[in-house]
PDB file of N, CA and C in Angstrom:
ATOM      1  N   UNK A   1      -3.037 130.764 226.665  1.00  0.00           N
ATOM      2  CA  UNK A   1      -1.992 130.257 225.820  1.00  0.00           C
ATOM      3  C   UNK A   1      -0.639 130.581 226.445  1.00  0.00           C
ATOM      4  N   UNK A   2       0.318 129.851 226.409  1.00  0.00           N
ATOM      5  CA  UNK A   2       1.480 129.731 226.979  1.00  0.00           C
ATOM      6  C   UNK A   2       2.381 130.463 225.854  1.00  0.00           C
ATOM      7  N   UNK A   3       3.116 131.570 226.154  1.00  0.00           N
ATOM      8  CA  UNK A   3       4.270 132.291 225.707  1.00  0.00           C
ATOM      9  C   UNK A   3       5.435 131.580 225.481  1.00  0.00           C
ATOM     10  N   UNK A   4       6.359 131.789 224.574  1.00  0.00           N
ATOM     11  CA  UNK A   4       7.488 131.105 223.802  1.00  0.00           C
ATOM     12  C   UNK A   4       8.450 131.871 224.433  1.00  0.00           C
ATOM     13  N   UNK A   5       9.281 131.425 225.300  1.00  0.00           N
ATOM     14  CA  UNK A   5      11.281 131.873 225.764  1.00  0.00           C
ATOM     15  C   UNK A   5      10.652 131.295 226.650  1.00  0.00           C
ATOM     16  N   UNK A   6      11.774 132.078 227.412  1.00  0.00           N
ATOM     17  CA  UNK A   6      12.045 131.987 228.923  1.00  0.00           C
ATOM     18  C   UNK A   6      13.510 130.503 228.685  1.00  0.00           C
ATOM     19  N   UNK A   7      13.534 130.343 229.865  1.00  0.00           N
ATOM     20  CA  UNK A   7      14.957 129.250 230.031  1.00  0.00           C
ATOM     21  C   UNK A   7      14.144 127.708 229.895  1.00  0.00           C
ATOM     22  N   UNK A   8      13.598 127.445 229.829  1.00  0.00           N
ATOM     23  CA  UNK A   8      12.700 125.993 229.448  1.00  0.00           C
ATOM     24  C   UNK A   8      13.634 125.858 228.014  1.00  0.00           C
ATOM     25  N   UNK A   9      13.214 124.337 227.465  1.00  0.00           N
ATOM     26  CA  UNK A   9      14.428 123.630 226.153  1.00  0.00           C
ATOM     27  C   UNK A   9      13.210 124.257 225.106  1.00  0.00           C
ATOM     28  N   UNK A  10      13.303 124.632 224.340  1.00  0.00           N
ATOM     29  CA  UNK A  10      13.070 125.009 223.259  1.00  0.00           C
ATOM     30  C   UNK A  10      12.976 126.516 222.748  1.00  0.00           C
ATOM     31  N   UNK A  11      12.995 126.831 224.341  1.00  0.00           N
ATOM     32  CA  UNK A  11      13.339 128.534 224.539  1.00  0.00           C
ATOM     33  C   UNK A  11      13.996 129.358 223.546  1.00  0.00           C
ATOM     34  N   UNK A  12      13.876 130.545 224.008  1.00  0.00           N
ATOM     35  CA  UNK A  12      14.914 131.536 223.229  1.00  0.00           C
ATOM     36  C   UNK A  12      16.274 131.474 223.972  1.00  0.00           C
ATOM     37  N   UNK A  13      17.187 131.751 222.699  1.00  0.00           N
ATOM     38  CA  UNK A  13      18.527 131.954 223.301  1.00  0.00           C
ATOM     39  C   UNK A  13      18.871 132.702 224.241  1.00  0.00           C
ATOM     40  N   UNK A  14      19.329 133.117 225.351  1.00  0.00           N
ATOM     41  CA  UNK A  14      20.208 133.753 226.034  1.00  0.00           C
ATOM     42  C   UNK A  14      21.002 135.051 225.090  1.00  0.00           C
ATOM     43  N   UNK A  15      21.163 136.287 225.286  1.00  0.00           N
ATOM     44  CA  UNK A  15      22.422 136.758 225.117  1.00  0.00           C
ATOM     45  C   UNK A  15      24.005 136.351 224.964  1.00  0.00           C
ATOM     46  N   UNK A  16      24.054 135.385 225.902  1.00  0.00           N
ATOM     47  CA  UNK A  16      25.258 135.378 225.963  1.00  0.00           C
ATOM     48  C   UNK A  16      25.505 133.974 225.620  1.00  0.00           C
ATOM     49  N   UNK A  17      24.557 133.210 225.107  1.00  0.00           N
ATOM     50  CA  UNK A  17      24.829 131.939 223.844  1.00  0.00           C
ATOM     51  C   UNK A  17      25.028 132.694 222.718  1.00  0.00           C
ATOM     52  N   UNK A  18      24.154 133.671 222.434  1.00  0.00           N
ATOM     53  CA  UNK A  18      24.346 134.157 221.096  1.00  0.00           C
ATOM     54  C   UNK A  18      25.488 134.806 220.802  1.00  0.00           C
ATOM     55  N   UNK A  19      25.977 135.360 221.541  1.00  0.00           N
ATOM     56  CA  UNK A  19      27.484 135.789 221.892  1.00  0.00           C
ATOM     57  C   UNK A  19      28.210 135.454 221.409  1.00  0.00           C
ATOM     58  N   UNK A  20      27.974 133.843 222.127  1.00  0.00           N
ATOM     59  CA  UNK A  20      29.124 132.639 221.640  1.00  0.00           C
ATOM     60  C   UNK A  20      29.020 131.734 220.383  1.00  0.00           C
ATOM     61  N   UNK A  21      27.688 131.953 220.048  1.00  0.00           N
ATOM     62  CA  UNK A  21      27.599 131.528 218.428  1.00  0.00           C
ATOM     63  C   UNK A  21      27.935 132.368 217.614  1.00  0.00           C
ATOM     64  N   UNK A  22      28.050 133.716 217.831  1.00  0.00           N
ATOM     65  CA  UNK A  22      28.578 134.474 217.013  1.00  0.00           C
ATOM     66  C   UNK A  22      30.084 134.785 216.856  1.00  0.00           C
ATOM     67  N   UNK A  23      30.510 134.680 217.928  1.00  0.00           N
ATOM     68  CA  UNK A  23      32.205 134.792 218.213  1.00  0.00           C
ATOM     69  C   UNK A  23      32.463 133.244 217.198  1.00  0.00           C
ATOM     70  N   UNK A  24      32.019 132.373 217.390  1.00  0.00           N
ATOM     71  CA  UNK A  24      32.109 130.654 216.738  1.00  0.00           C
ATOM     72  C   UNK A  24      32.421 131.005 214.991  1.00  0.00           C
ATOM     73  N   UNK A  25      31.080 131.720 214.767  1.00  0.00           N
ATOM     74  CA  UNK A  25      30.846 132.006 213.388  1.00  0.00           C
ATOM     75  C   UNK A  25      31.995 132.730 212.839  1.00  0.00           C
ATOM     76  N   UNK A  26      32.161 133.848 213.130  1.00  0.00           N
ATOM     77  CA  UNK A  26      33.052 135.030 213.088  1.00  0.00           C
ATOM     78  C   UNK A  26      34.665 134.096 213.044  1.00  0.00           C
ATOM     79  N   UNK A  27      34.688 133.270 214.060  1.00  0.00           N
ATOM     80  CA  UNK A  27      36.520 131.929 213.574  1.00  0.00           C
ATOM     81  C   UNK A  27      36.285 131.499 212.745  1.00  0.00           C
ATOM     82  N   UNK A  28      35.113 131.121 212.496  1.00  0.00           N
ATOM     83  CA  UNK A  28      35.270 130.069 211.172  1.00  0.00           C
ATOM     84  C   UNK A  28      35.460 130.972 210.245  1.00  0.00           C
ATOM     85  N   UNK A  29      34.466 131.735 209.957  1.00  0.00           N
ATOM     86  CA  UNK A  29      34.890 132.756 208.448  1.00  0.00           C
ATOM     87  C   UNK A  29      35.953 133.223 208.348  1.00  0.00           C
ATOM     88  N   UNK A  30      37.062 133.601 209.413  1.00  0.00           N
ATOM     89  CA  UNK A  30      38.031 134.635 209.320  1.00  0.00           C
ATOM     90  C   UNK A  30      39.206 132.805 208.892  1.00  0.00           C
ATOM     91  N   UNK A  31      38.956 132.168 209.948  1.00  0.00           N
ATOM     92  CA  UNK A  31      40.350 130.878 209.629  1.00  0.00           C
ATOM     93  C   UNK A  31      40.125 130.218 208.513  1.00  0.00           C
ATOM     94  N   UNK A  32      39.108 130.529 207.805  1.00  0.00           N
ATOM     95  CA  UNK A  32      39.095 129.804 206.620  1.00  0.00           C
ATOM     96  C   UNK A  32      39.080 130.501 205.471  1.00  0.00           C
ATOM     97  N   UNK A  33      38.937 132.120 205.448  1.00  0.00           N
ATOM     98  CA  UNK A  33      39.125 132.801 204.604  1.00  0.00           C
ATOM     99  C   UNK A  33      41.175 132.998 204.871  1.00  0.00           C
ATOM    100  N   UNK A  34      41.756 132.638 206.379  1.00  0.00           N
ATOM    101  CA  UNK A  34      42.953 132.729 206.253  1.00  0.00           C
ATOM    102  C   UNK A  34      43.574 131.462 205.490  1.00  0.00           C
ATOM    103  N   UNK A  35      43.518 130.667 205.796  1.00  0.00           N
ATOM    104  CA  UNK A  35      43.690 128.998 205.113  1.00  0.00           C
ATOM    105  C   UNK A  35      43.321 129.197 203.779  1.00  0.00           C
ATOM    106  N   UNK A  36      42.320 129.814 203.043  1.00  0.00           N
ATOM    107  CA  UNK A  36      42.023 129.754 201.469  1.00  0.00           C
ATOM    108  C   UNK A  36      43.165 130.948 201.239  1.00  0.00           C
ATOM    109  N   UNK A  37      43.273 132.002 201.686  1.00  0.00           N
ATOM    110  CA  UNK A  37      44.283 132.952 201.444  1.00  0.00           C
ATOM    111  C   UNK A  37      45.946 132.285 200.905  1.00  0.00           C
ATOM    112  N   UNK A  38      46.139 131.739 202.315  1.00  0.00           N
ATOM    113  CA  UNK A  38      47.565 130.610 202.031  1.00  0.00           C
ATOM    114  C   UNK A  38      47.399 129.825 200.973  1.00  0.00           C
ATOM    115  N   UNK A  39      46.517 128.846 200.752  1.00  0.00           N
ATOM    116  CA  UNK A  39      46.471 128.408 199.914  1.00  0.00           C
ATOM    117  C   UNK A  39      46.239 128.913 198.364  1.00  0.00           C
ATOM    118  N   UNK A  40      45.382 129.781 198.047  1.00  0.00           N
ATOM    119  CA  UNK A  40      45.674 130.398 196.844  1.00  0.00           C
ATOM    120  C   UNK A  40      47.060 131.293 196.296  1.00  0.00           C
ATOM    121  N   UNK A  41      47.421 131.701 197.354  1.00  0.00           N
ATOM    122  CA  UNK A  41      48.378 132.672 196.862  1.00  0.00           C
ATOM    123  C   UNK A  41      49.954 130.912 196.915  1.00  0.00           C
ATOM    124  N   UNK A  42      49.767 130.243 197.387  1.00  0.00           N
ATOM    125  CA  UNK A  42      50.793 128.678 197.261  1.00  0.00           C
ATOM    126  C   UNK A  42      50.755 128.195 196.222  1.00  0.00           C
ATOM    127  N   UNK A  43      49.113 128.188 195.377  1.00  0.00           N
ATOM    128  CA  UNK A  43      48.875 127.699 194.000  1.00  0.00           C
ATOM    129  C   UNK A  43      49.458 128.912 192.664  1.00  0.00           C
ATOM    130  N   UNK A  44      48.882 129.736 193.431  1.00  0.00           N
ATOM    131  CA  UNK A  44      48.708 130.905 192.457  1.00  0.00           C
ATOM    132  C   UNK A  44      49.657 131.835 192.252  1.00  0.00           C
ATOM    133  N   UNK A  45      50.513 131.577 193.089  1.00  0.00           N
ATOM    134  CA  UNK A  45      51.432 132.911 193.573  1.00  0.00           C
ATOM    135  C   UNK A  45      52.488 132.804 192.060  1.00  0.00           C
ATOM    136  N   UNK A  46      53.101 131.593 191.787  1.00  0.00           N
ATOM    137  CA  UNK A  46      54.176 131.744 191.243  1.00  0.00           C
ATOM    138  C   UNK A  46      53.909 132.317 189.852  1.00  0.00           C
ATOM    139  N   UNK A  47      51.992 132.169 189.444  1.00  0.00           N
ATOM    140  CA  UNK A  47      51.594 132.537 188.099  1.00  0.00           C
ATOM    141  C   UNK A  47      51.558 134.081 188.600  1.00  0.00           C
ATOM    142  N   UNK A  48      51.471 134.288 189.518  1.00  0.00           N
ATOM    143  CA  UNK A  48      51.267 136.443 189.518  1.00  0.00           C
ATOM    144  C   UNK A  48      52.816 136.806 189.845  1.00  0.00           C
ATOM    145  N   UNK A  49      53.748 135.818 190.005  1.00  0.00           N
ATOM    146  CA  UNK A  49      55.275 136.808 190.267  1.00  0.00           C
ATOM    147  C   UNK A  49      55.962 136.289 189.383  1.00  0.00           C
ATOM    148  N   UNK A  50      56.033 135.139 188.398  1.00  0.00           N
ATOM    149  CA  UNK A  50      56.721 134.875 187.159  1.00  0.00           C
ATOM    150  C   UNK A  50      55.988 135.011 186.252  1.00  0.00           C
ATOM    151  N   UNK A  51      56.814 135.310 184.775  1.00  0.00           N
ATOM    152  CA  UNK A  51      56.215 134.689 183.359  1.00  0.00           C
ATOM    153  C   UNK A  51      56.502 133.955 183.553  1.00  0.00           C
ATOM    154  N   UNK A  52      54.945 133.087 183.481  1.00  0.00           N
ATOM    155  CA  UNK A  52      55.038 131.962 182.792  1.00  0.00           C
ATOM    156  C   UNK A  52      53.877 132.328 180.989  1.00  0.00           C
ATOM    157  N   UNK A  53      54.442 130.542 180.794  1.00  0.00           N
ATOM    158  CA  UNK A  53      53.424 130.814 179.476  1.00  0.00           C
ATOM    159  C   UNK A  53      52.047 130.337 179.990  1.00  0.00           C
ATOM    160  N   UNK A  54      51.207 131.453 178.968  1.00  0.00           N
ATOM    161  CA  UNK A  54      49.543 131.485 179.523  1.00  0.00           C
ATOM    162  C   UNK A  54      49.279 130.441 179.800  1.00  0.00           C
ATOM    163  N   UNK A  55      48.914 129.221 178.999  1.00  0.00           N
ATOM    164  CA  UNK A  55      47.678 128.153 179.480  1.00  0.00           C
ATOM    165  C   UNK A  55      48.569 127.614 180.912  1.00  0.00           C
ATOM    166  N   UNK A  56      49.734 127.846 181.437  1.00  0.00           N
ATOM    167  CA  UNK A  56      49.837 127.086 182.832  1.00  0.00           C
ATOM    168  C   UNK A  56      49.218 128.380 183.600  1.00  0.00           C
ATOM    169  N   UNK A  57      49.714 129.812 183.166  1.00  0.00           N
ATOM    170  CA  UNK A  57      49.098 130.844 184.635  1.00  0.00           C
ATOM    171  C   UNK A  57      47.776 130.418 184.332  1.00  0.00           C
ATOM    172  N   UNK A  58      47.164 130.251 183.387  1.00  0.00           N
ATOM    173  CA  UNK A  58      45.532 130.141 183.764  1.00  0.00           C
ATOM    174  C   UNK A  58      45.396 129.367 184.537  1.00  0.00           C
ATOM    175  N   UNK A  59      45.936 127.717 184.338  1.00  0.00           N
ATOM    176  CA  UNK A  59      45.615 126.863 185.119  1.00  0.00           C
ATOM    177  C   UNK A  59      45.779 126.752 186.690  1.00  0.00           C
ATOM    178  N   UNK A  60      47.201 127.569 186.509  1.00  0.00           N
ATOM    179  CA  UNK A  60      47.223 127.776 188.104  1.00  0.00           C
ATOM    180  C   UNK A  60      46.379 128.833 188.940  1.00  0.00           C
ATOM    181  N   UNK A  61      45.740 130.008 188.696  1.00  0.00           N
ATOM    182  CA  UNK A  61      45.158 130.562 189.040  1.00  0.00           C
ATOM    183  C   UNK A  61      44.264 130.195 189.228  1.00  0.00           C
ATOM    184  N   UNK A  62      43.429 129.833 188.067  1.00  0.00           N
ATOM    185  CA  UNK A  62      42.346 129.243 188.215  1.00  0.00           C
ATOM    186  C   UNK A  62      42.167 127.805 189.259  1.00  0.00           C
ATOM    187  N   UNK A  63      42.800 127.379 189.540  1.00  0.00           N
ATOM    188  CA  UNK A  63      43.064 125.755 190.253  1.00  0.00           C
ATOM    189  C   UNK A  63      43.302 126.550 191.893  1.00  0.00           C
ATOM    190  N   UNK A  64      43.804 127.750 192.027  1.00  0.00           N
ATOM    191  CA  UNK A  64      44.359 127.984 193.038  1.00  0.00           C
ATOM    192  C   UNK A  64      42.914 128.741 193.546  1.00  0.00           C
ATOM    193  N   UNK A  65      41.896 129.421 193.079  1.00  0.00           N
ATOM    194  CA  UNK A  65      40.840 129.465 192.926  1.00  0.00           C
ATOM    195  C   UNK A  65      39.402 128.707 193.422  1.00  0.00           C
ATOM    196  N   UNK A  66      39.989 127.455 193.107  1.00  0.00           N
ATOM    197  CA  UNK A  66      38.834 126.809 192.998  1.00  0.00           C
ATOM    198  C   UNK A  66      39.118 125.773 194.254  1.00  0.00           C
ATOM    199  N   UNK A  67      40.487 125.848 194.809  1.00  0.00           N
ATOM    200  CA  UNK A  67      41.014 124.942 195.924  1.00  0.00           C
ATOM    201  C   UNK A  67      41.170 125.549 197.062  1.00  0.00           C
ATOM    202  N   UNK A  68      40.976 126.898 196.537  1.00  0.00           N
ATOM    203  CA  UNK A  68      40.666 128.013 197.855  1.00  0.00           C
ATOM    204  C   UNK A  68      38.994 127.940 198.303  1.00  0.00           C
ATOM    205  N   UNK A  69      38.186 128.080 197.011  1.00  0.00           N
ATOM    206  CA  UNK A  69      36.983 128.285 197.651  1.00  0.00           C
ATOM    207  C   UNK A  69      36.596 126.935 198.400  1.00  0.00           C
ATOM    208  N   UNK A  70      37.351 125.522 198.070  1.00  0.00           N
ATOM    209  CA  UNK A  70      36.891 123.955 198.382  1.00  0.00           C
ATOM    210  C   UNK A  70      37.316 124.434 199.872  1.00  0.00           C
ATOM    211  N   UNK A  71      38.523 124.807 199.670  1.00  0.00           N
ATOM    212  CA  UNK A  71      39.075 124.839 201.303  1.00  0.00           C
ATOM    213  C   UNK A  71      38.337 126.085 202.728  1.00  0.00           C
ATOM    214  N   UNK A  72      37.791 126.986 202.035  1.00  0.00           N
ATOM    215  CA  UNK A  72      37.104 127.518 202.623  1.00  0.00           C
ATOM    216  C   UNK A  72      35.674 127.197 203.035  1.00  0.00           C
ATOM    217  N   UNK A  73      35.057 126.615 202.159  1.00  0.00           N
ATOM    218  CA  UNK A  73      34.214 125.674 202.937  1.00  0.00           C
ATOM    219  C   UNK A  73      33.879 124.891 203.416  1.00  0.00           C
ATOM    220  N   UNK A  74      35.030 123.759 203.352  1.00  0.00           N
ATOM    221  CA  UNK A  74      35.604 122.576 204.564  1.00  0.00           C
ATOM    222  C   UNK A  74      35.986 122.713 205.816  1.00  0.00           C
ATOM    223  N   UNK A  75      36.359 124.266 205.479  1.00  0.00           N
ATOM    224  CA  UNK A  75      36.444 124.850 207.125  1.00  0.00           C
ATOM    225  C   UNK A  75      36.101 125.295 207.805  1.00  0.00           C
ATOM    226  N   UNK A  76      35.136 126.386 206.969  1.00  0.00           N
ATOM    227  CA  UNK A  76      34.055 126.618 207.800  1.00  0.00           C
ATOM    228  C   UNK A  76      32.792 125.691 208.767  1.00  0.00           C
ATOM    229  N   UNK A  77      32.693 125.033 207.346  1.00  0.00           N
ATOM    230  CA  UNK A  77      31.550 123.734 208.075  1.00  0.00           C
ATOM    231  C   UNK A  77      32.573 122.969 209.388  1.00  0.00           C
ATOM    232  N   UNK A  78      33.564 122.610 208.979  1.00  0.00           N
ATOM    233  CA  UNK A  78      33.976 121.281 210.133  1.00  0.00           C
ATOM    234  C   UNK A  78      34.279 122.276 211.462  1.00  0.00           C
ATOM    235  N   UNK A  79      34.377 123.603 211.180  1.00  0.00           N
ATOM    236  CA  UNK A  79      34.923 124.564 212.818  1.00  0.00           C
ATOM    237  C   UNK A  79      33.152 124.266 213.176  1.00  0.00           C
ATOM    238  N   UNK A  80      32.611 124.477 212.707  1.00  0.00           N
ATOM    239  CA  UNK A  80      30.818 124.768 212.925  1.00  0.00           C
ATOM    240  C   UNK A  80      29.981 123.723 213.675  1.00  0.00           C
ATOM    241  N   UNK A  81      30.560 122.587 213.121  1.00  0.00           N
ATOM    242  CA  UNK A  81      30.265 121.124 213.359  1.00  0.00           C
ATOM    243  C   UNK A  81      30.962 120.919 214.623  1.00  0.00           C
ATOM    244  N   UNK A  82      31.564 120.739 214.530  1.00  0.00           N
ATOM    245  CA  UNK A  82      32.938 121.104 215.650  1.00  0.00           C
ATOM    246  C   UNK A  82      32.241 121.632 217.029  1.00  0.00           C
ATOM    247  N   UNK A  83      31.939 122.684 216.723  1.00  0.00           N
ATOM    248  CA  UNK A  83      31.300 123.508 218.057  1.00  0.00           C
ATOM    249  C   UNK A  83      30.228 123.154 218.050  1.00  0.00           C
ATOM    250  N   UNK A  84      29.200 122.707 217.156  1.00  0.00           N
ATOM    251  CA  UNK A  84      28.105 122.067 217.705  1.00  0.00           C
ATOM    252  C   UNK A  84      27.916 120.703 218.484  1.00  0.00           C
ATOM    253  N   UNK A  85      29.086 119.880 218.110  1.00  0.00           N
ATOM    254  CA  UNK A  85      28.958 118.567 218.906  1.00  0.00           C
ATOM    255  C   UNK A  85      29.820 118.902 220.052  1.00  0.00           C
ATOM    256  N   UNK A  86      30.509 119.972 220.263  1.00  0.00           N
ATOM    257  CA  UNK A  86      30.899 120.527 221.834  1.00  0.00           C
ATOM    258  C   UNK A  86      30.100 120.913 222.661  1.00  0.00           C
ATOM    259  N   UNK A  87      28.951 121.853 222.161  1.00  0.00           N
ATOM    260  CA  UNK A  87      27.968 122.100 222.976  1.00  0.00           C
ATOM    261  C   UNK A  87      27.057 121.000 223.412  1.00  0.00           C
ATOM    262  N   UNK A  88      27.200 119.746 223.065  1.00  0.00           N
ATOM    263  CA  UNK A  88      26.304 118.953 223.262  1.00  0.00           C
ATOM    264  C   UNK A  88      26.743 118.322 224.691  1.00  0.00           C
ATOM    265  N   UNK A  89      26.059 118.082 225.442  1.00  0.00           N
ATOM    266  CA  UNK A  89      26.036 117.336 226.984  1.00  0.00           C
ATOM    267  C   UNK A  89      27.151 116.287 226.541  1.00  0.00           C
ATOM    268  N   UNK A  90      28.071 115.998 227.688  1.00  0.00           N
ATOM    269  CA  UNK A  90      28.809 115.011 227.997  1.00  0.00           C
ATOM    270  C   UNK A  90      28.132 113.036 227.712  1.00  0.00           C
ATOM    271  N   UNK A  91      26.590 113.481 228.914  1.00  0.00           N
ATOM    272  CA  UNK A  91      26.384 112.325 229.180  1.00  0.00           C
ATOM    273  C   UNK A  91      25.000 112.374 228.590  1.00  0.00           C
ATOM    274  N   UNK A  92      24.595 111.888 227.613  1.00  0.00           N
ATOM    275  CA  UNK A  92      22.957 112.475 226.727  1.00  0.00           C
ATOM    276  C   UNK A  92      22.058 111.674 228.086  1.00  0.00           C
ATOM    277  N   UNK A  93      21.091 112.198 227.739  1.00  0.00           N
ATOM    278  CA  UNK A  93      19.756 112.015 228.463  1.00  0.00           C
ATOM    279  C   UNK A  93      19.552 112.604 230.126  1.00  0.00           C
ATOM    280  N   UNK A  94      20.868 113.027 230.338  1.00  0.00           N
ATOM    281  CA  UNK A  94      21.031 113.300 231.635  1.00  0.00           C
ATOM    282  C   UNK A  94      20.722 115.296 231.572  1.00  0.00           C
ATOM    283  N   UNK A  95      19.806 115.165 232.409  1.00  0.00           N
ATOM    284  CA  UNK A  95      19.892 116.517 232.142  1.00  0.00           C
ATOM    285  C   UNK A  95      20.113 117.746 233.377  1.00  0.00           C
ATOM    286  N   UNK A  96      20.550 117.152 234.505  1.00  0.00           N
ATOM    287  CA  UNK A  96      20.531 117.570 235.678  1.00  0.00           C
ATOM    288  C   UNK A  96      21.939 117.073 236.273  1.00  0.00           C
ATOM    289  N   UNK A  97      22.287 117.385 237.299  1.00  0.00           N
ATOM    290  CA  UNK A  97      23.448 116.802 238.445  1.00  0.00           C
ATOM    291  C   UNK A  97      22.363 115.920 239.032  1.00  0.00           C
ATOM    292  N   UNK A  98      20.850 115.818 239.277  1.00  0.00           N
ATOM    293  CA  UNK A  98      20.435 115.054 240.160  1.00  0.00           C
ATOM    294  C   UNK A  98      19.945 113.897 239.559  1.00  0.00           C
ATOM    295  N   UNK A  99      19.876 113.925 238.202  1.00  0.00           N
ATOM    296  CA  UNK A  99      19.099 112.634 237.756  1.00  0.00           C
ATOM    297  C   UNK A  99      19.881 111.472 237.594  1.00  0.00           C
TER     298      UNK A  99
END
């Protein structure tokens, strides 16, 4: 029976792909937890440093909330997506300089 890795296509990763999927992962979570940051505290901010009257701070908090978590996972996925159709070959089917 034939053993699973080695550098053949269906192989195990490399070290130093995993590296780079992890460094990948690690931007997306941090730029999109920064981007939901900006953005909540843009929605939300003026309900935590003024009175206002309640039903608008709710709304804004809450809205600033819920447009943070949308935005944090639009960004994560599209950085993700992003780097996966980068890693993909230039020219498909070609899988060599010689073919």
């Amino acid at each position: 029976m034939r053993e699973h890795g080695g550098t053949g296509s269906g192989g195990r990763r490399g070290q130093a792909e995993r590296d780079v999927i992890t460094v990948e992962i690690g931007y997306a979570l941090c730029s999109a937890a920064f981007a939901a940051a900006v953005v909540f505290g843009a929605v939300a901010g003026p309900a935590l440093l003024f009175a206002l009257p309640g039903a608008l701070e709710m709304v804004l908090v809450r809205g600033g909330g819920v447009l943070a978590g949308v935005l944090f996972a639009v960004r994560t996925v599209s950085v993700l997506v992003r780097f996966r159709r980068a890693a993909q070959p230039s020219q498909p089917g070609r899988t060599s300089p010689d073919s």
